[in-house]
PDB file of N, CA and C in Angstrom:
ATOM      1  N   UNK A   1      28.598 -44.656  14.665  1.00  0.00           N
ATOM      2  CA  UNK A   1      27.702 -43.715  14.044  1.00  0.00           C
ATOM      3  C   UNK A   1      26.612 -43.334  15.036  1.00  0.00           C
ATOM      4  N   UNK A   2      26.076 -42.322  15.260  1.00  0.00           N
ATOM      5  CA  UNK A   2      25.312 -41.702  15.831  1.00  0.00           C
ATOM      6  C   UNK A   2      23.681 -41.957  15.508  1.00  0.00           C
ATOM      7  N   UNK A   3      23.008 -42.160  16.373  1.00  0.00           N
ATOM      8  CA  UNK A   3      21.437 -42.952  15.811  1.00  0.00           C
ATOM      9  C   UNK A   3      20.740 -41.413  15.470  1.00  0.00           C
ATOM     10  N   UNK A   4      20.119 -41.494  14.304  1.00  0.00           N
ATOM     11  CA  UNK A   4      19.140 -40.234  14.248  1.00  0.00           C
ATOM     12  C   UNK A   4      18.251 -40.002  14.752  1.00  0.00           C
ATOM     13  N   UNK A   5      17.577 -38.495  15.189  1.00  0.00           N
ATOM     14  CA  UNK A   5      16.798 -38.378  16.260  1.00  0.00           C
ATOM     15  C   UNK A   5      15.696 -37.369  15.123  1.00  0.00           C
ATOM     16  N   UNK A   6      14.336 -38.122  14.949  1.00  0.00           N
ATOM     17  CA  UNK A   6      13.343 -37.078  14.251  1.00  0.00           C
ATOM     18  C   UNK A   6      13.113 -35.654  14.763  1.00  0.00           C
ATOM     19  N   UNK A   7      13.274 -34.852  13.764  1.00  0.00           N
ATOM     20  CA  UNK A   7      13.210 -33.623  14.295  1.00  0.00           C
ATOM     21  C   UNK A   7      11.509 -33.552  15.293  1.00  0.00           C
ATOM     22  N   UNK A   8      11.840 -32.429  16.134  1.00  0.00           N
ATOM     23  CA  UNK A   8      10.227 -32.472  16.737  1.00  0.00           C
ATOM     24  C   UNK A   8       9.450 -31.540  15.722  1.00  0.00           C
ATOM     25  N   UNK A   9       8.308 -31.867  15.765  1.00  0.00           N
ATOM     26  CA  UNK A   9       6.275 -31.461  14.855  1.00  0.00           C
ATOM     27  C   UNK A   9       7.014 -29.685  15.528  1.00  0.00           C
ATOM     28  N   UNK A  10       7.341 -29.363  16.756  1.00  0.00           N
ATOM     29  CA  UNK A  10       7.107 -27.999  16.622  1.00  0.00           C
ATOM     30  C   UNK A  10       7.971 -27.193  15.619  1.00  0.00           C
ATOM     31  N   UNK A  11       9.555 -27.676  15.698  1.00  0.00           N
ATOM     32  CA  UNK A  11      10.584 -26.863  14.536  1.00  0.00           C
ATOM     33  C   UNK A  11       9.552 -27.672  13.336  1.00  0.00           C
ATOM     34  N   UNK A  12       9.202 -27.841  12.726  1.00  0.00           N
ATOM     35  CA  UNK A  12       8.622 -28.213  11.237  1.00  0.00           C
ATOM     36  C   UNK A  12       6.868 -27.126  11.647  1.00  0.00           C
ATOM     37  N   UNK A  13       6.447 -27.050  12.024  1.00  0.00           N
ATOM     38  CA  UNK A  13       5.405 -25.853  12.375  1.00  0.00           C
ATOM     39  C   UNK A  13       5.987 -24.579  12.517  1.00  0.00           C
ATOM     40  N   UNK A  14       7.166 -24.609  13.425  1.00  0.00           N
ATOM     41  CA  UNK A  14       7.733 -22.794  13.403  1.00  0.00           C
ATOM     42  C   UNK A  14       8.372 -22.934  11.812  1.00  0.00           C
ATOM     43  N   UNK A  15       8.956 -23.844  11.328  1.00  0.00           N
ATOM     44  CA  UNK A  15       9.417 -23.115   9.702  1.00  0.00           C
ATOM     45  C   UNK A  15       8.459 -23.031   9.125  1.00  0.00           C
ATOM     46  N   UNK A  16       7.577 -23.683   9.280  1.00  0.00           N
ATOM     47  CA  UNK A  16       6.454 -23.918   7.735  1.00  0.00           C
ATOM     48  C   UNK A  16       5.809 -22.602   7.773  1.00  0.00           C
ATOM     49  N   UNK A  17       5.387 -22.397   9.436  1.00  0.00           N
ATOM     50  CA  UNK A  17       4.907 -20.758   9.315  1.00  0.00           C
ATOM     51  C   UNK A  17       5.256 -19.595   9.254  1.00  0.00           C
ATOM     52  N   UNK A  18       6.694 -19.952   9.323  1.00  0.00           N
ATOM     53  CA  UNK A  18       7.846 -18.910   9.018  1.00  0.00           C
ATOM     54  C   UNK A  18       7.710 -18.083   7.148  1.00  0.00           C
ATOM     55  N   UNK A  19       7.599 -19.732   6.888  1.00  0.00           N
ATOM     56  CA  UNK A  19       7.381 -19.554   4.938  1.00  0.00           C
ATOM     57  C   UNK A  19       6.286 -19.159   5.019  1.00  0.00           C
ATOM     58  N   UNK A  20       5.468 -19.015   5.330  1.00  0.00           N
ATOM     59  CA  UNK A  20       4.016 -18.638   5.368  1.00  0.00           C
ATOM     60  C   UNK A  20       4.058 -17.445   5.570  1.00  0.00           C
ATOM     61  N   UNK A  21       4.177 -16.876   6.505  1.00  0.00           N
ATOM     62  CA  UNK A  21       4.564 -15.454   7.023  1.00  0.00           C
ATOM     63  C   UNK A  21       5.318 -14.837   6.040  1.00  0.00           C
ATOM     64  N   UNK A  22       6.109 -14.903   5.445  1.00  0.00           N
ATOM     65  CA  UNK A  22       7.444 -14.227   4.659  1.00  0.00           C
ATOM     66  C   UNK A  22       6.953 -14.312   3.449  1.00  0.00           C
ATOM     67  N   UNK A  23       5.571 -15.227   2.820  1.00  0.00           N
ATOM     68  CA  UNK A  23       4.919 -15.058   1.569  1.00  0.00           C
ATOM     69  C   UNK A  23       4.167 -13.868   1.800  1.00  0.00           C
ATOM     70  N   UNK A  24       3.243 -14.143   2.818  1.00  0.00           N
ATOM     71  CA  UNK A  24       1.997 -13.204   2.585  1.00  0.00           C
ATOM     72  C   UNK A  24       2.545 -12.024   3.072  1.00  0.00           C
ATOM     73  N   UNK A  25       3.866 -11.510   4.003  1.00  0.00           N
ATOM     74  CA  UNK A  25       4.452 -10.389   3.722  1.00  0.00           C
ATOM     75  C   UNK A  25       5.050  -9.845   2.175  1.00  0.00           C
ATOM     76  N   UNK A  26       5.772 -10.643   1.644  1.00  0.00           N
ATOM     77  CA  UNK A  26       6.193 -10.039   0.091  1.00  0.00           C
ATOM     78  C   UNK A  26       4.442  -9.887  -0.432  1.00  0.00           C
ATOM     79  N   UNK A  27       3.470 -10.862  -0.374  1.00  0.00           N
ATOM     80  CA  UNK A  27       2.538  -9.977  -1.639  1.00  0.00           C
ATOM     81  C   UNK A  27       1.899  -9.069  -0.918  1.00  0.00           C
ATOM     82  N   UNK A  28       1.665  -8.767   0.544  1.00  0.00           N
ATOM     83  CA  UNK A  28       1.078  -7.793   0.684  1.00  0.00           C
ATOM     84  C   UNK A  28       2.288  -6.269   0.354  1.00  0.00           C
ATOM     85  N   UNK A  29       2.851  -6.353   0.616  1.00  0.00           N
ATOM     86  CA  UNK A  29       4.212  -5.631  -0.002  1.00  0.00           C
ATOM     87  C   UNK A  29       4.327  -4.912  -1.321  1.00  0.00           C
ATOM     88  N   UNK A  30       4.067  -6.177  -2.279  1.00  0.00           N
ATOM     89  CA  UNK A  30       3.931  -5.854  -3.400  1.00  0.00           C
ATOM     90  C   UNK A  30       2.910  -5.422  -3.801  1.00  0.00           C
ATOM     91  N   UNK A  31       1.410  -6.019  -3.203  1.00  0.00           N
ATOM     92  CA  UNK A  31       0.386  -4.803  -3.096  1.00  0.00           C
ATOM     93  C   UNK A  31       0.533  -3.652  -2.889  1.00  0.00           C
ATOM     94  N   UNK A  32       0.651  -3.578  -1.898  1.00  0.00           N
ATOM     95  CA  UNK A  32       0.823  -1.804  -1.466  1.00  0.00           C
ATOM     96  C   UNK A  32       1.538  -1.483  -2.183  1.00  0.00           C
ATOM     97  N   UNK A  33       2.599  -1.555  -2.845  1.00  0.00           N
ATOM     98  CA  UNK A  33       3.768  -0.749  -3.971  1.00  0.00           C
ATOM     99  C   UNK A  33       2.922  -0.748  -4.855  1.00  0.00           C
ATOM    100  N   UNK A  34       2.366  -1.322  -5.177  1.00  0.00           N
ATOM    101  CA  UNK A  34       1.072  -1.291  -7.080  1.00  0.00           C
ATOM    102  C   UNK A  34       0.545  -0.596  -6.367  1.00  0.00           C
ATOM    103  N   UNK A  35      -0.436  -0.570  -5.294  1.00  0.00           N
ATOM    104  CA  UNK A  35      -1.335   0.271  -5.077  1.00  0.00           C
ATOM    105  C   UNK A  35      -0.759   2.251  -5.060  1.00  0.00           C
ATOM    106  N   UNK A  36       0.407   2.297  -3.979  1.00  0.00           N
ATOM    107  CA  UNK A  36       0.992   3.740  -4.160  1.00  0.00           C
ATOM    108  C   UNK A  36       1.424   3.564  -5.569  1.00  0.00           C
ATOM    109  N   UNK A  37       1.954   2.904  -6.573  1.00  0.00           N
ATOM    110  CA  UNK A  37       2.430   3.175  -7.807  1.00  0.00           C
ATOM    111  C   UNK A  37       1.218   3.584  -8.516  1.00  0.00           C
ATOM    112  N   UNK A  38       0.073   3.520  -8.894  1.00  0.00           N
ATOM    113  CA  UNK A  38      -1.253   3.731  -9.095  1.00  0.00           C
ATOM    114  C   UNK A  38      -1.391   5.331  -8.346  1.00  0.00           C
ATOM    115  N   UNK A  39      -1.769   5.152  -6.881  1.00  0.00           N
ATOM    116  CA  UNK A  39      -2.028   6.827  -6.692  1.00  0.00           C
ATOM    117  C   UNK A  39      -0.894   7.604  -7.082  1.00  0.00           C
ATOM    118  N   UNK A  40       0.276   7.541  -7.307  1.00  0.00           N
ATOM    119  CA  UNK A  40       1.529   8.194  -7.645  1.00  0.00           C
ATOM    120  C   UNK A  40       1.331   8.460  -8.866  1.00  0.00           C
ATOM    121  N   UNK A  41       0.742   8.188 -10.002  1.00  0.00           N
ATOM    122  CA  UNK A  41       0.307   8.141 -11.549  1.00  0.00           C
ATOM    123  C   UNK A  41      -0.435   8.891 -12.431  1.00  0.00           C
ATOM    124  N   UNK A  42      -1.654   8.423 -11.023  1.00  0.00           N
ATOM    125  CA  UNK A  42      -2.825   8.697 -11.839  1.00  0.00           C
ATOM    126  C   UNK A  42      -4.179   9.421 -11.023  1.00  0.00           C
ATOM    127  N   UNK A  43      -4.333  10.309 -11.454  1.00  0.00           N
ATOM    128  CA  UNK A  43      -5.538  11.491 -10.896  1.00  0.00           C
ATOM    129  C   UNK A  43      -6.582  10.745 -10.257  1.00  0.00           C
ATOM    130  N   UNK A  44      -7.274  10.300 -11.481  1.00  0.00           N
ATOM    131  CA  UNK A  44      -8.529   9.405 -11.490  1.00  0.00           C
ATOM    132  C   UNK A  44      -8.539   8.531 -10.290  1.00  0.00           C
ATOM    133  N   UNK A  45      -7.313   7.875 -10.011  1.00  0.00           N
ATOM    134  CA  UNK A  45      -7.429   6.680  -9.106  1.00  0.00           C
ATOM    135  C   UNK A  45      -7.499   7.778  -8.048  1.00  0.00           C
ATOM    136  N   UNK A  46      -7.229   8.691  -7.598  1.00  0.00           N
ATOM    137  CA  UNK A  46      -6.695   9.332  -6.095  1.00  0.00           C
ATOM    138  C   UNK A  46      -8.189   9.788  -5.820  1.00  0.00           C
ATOM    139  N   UNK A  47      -8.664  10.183  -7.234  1.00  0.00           N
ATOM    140  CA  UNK A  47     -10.372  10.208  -6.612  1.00  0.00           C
ATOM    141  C   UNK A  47     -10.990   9.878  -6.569  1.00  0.00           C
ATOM    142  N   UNK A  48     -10.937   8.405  -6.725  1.00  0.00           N
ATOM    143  CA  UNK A  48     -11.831   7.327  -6.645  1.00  0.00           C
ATOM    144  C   UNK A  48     -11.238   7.083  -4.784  1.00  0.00           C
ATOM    145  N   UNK A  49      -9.827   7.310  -4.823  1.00  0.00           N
ATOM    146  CA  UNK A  49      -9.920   7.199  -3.214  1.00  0.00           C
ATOM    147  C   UNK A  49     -10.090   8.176  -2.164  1.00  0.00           C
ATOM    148  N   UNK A  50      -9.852   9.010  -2.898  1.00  0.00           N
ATOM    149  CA  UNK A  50     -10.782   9.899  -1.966  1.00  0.00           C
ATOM    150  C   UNK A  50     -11.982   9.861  -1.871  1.00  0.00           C
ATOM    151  N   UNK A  51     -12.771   9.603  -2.985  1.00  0.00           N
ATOM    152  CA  UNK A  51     -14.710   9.454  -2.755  1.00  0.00           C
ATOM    153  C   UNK A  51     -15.034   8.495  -1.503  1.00  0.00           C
ATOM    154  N   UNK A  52     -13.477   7.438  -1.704  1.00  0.00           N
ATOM    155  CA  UNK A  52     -14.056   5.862  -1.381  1.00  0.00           C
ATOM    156  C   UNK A  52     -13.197   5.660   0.191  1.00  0.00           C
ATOM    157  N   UNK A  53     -12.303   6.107   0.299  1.00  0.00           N
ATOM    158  CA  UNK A  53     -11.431   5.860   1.297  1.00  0.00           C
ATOM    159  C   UNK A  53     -10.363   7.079   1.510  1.00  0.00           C
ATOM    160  N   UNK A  54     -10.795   7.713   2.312  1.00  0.00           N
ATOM    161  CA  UNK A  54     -10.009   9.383   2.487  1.00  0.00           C
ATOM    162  C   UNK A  54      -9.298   9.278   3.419  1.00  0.00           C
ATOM    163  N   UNK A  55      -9.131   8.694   4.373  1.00  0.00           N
ATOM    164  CA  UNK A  55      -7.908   8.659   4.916  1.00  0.00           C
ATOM    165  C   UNK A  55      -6.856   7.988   4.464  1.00  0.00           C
ATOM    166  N   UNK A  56      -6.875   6.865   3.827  1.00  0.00           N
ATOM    167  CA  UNK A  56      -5.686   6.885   2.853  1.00  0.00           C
ATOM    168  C   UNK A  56      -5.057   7.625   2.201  1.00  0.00           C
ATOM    169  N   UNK A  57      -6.240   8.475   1.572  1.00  0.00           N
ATOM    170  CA  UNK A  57      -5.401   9.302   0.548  1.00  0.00           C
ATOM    171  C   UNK A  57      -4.609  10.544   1.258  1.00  0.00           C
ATOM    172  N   UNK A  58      -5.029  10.601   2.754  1.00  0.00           N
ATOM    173  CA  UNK A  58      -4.780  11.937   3.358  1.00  0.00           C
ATOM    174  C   UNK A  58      -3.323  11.502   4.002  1.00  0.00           C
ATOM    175  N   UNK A  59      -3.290   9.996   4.356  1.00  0.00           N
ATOM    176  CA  UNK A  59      -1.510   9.653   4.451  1.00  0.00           C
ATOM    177  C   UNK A  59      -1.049   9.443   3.282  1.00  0.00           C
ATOM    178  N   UNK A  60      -0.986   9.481   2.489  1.00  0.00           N
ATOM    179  CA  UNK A  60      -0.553   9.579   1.105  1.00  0.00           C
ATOM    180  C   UNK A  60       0.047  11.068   0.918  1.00  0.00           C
ATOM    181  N   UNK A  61      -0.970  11.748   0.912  1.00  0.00           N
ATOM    182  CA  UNK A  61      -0.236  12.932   1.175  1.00  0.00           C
ATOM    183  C   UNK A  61       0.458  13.634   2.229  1.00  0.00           C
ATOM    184  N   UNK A  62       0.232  13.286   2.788  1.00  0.00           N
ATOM    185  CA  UNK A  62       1.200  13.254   4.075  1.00  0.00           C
ATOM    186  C   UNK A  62       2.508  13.118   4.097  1.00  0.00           C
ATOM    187  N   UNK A  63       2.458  11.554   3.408  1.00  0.00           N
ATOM    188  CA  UNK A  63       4.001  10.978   3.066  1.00  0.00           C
ATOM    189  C   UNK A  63       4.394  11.708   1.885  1.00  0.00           C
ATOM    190  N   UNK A  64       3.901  12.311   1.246  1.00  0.00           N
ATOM    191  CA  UNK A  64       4.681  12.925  -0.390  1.00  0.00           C
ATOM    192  C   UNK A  64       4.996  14.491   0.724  1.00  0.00           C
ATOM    193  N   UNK A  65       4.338  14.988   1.281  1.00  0.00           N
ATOM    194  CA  UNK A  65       4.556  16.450   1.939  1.00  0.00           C
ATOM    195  C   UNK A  65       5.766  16.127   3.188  1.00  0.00           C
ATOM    196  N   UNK A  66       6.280  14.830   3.646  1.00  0.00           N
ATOM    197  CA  UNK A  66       7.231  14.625   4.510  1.00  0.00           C
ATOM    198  C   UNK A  66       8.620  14.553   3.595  1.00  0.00           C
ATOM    199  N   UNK A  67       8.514  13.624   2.628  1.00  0.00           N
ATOM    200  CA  UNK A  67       9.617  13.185   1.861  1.00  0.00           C
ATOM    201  C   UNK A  67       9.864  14.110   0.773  1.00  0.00           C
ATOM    202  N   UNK A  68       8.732  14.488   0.590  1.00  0.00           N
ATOM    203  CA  UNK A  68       9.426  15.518  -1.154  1.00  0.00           C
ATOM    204  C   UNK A  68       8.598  16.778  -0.902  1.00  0.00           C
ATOM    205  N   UNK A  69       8.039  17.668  -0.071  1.00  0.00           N
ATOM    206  CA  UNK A  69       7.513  19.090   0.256  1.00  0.00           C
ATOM    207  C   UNK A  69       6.677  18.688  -1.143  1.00  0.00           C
ATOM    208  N   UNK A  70       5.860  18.476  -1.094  1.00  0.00           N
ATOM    209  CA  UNK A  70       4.607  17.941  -2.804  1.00  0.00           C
ATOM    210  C   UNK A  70       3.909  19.097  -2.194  1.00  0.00           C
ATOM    211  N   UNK A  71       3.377  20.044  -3.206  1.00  0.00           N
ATOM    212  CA  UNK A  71       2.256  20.392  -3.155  1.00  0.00           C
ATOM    213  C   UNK A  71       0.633  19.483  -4.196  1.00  0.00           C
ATOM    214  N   UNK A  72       0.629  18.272  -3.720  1.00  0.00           N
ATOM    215  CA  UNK A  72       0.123  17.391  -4.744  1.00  0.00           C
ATOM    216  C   UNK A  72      -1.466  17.588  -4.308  1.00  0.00           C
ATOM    217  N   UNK A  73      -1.485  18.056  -2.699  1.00  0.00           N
ATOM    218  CA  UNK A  73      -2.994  18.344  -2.307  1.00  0.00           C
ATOM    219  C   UNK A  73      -3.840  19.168  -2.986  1.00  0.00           C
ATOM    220  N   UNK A  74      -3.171  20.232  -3.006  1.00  0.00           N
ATOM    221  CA  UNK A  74      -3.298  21.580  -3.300  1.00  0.00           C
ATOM    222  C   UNK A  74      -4.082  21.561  -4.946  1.00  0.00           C
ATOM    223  N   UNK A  75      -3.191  21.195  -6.059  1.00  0.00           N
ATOM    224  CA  UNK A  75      -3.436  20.652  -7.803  1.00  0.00           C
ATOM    225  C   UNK A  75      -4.645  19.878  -7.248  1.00  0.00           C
ATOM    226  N   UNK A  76      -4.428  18.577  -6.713  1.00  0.00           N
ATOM    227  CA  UNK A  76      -5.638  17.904  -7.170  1.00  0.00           C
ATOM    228  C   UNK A  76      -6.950  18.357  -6.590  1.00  0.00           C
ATOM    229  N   UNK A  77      -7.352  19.542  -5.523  1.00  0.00           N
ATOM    230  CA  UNK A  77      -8.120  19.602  -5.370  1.00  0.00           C
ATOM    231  C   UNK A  77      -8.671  21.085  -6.039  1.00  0.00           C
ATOM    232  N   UNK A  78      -8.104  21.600  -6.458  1.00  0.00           N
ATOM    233  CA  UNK A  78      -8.012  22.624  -7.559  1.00  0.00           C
ATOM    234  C   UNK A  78      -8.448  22.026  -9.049  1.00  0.00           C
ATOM    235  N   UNK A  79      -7.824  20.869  -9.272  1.00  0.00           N
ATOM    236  CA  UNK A  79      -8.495  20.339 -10.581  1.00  0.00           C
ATOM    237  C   UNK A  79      -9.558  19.224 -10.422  1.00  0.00           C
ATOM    238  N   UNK A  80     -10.153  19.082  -9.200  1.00  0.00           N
ATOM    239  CA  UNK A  80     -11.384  18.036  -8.745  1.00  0.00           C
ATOM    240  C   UNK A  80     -12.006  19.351  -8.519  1.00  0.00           C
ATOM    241  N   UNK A  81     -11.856  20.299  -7.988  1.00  0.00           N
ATOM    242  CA  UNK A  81     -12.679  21.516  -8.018  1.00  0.00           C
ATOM    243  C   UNK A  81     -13.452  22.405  -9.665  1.00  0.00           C
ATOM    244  N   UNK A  82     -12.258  22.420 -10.161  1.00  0.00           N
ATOM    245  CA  UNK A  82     -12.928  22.877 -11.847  1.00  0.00           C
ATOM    246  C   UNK A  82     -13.789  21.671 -12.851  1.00  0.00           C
ATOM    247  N   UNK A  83     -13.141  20.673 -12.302  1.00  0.00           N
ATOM    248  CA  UNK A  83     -13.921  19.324 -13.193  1.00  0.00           C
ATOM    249  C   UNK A  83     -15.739  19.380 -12.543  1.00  0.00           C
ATOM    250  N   UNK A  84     -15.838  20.028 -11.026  1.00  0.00           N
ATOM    251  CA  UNK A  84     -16.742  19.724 -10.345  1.00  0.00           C
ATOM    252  C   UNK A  84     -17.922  20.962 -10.949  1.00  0.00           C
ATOM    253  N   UNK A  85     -16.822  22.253 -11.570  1.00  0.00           N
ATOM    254  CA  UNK A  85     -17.220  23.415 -11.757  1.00  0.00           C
ATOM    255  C   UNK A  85     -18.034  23.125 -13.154  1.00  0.00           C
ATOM    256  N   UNK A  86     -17.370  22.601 -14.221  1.00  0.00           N
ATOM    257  CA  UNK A  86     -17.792  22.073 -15.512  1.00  0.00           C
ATOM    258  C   UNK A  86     -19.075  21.207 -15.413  1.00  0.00           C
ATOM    259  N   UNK A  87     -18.935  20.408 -15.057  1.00  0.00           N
ATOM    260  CA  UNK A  87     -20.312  19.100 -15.089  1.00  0.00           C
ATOM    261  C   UNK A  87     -21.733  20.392 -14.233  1.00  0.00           C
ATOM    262  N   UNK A  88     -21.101  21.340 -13.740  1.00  0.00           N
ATOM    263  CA  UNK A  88     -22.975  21.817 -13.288  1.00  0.00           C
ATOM    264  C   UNK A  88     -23.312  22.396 -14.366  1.00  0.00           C
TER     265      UNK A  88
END
């Protein structure tokens, strides 16, 4: 029979951070999918990111005007424009 040899501290550090890595990729992942599932939805949220964080929202549209020709810029700032028109 063959004597066993302990694995070495570094293979048990490259897996452990392997699992580590491959978690906090799926939830950041799954973040970002809630998060575009949210601006994909809903008005309100897109102008809260636009007030708050506009270049996001400007690759956002970006990516809807690459993949599906959206005119989604165009509406929402047409109806952030009349909402803006009402409240004076």
């Amino acid at each position: 029979m063959l004597p066993k040899s302990p694995k070495p501290a570094f293979w048990k550090f490259i897996k452990g951070s392997a699992k580590v890595i491959f978690i906090a990729e799926a939830v950041c992942f799954a973040a970002s999918y809630g998060v575009y599932y949210r601006m994909n939805t809903n008005r309100e949220f897109r102008h809260y990111i636009n007030e708050n964080f506009p270049f996001a929202l400007d690759y956002y549209y970006k990516v809807g005007e690459v993949l599906g020709n959206s005119n989604l810029r165009q509406v929402d700032s047409a109806v952030w424009r009349a909402e803006g028109e009402k409240r004076e």
